[in-house]
Protein backbone atom coordinates (compact mmCIF):
# COMPACT_ATOMS: atom_id res chain seq x y z
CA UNK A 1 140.33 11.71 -53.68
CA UNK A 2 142.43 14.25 -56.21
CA UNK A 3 141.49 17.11 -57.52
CA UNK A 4 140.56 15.44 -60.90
CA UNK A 5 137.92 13.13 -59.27
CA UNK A 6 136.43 15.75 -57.05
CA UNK A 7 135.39 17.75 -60.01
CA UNK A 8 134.25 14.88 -62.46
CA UNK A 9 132.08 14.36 -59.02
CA UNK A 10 130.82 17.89 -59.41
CA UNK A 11 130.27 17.89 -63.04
CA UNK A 12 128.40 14.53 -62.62
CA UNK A 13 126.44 15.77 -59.75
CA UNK A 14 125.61 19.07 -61.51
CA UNK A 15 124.33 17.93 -64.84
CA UNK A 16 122.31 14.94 -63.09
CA UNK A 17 124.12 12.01 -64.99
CA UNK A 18 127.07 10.26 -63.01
CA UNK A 19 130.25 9.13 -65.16
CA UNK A 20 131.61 5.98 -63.70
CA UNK A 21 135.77 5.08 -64.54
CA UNK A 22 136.19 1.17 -65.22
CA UNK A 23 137.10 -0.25 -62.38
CA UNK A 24 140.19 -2.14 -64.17
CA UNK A 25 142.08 1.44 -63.64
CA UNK A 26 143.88 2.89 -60.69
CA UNK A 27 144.24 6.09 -61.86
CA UNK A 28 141.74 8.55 -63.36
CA UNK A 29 144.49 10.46 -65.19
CA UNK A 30 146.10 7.82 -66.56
CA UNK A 31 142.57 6.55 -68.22
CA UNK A 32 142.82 8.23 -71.67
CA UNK A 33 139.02 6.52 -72.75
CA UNK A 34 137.46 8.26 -69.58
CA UNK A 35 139.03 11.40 -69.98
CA UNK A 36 138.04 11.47 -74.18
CA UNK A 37 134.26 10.34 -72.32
CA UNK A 38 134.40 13.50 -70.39
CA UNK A 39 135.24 15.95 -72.98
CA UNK A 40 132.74 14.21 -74.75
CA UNK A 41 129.98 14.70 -72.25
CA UNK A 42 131.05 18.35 -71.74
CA UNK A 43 130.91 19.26 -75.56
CA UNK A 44 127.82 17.36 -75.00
CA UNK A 45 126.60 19.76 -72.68
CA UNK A 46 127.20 22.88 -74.51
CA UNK A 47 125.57 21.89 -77.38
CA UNK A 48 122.43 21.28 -75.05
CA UNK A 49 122.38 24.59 -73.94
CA UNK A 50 122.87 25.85 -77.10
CA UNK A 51 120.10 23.92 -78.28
CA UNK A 52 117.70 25.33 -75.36
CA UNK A 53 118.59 28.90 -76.13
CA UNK A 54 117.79 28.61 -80.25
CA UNK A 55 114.82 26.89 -78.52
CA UNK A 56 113.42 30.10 -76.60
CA UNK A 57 114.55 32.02 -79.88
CA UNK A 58 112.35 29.68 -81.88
CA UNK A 59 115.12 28.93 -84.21
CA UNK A 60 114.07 25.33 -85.61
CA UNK A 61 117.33 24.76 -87.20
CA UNK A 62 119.62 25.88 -84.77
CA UNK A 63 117.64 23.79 -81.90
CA UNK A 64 117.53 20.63 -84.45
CA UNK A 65 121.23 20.60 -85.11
CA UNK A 66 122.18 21.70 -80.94
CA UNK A 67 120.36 18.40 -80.01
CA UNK A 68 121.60 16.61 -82.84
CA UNK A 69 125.32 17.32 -81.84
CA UNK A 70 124.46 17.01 -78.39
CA UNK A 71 123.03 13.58 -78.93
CA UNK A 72 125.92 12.83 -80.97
CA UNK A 73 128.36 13.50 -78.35
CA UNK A 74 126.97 11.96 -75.45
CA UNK A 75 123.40 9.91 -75.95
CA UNK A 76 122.80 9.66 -72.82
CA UNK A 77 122.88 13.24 -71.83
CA UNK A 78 119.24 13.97 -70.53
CA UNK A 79 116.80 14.15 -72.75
CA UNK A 80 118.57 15.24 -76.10
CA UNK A 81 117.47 12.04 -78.12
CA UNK A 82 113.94 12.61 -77.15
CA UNK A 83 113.95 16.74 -77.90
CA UNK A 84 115.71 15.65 -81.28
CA UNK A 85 113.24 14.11 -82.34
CA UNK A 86 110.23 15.71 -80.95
CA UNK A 87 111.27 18.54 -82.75
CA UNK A 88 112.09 16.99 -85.89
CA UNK A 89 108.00 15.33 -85.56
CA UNK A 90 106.85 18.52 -84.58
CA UNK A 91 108.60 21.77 -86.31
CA UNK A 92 106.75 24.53 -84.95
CA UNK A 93 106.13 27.16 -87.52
CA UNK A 94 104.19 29.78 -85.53
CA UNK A 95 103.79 30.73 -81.54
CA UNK A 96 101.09 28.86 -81.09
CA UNK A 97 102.83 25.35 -82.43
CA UNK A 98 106.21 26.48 -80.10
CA UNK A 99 103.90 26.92 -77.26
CA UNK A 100 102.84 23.70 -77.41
CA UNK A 101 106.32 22.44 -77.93
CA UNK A 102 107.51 24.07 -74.63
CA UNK A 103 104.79 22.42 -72.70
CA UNK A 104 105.64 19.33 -74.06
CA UNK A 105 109.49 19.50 -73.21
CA UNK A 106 108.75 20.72 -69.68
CA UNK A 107 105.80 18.11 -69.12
CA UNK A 108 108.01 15.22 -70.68
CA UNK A 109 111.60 16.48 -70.86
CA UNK A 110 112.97 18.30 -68.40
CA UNK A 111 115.62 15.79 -66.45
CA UNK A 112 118.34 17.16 -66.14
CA UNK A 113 117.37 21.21 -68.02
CA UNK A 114 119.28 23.76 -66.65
CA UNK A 115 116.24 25.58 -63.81
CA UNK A 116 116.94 29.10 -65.30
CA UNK A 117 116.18 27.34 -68.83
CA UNK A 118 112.67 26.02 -67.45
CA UNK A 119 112.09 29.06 -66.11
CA UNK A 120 112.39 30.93 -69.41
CA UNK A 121 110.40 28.25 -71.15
CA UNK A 122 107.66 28.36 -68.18
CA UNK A 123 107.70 32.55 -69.04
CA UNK A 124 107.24 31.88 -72.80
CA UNK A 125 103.84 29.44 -72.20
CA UNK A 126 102.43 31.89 -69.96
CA UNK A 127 103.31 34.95 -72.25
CA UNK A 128 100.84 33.02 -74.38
CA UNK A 129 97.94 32.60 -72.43
């Protein structure tokens, strides 16, 4: 296994969505589409955790377009689709309606969130109570 392979593993294994190459090719560097998939997924990614942190900073917009561009990227990264649009049903305009946003997103859509990010979100619900 090359180097290239081992860390597609990791990045597959890490962000809880595997990446499979068509089996047609022998080489995973040669395989332009896969490696445009993977910069895909890992702009994909980013714009997830961007769209967690405007999350915790209750910054409707910012969250709305990070999932949006996430989605975009990569639809089936985790649960980006679904936090799209629950936040584009829901649009929390005080603590009380973001609360209830971050339960929802950690009772319903959590696959694949980063554990530090649940954590922060678990923090903010119980900052509430």
């Amino acid at each position: 296994m090359n180097e290239i392979q081992k860390k597609l593993q990791l990045i597959a294994f890490e962000e809880s969505a595997p990446i499979t190459l068509p089996a047609k090719e022998k080489s995973i560097a040669s395989n332009e589409e896969f490696q445009r998939l993977v910069s895909k997924r890992l702009t994909a990614v980013d714009f997830e955790k961007a769209g967690f942190e405007s999350i915790l900073k209750k910054d409707l917009k910012g969250a709305t377009e990070n999932f949006r561009s996430s989605y975009t990227n990569y639809p089936k990264l985790h649960n980006v689709e679904e936090i799209y649009n629950l936040l584009n049903l829901k649009k929390p305009k005080n603590d009380a309606e973001w609360t209830t946003l971050y339960k929802s997103i950690i009772d319903t859509y959590s696959w694949g969130m980063p554990v530090e990010t649940r954590n922060k979100l678990l923090d903010a619900i119980s900052k509430t109570k």
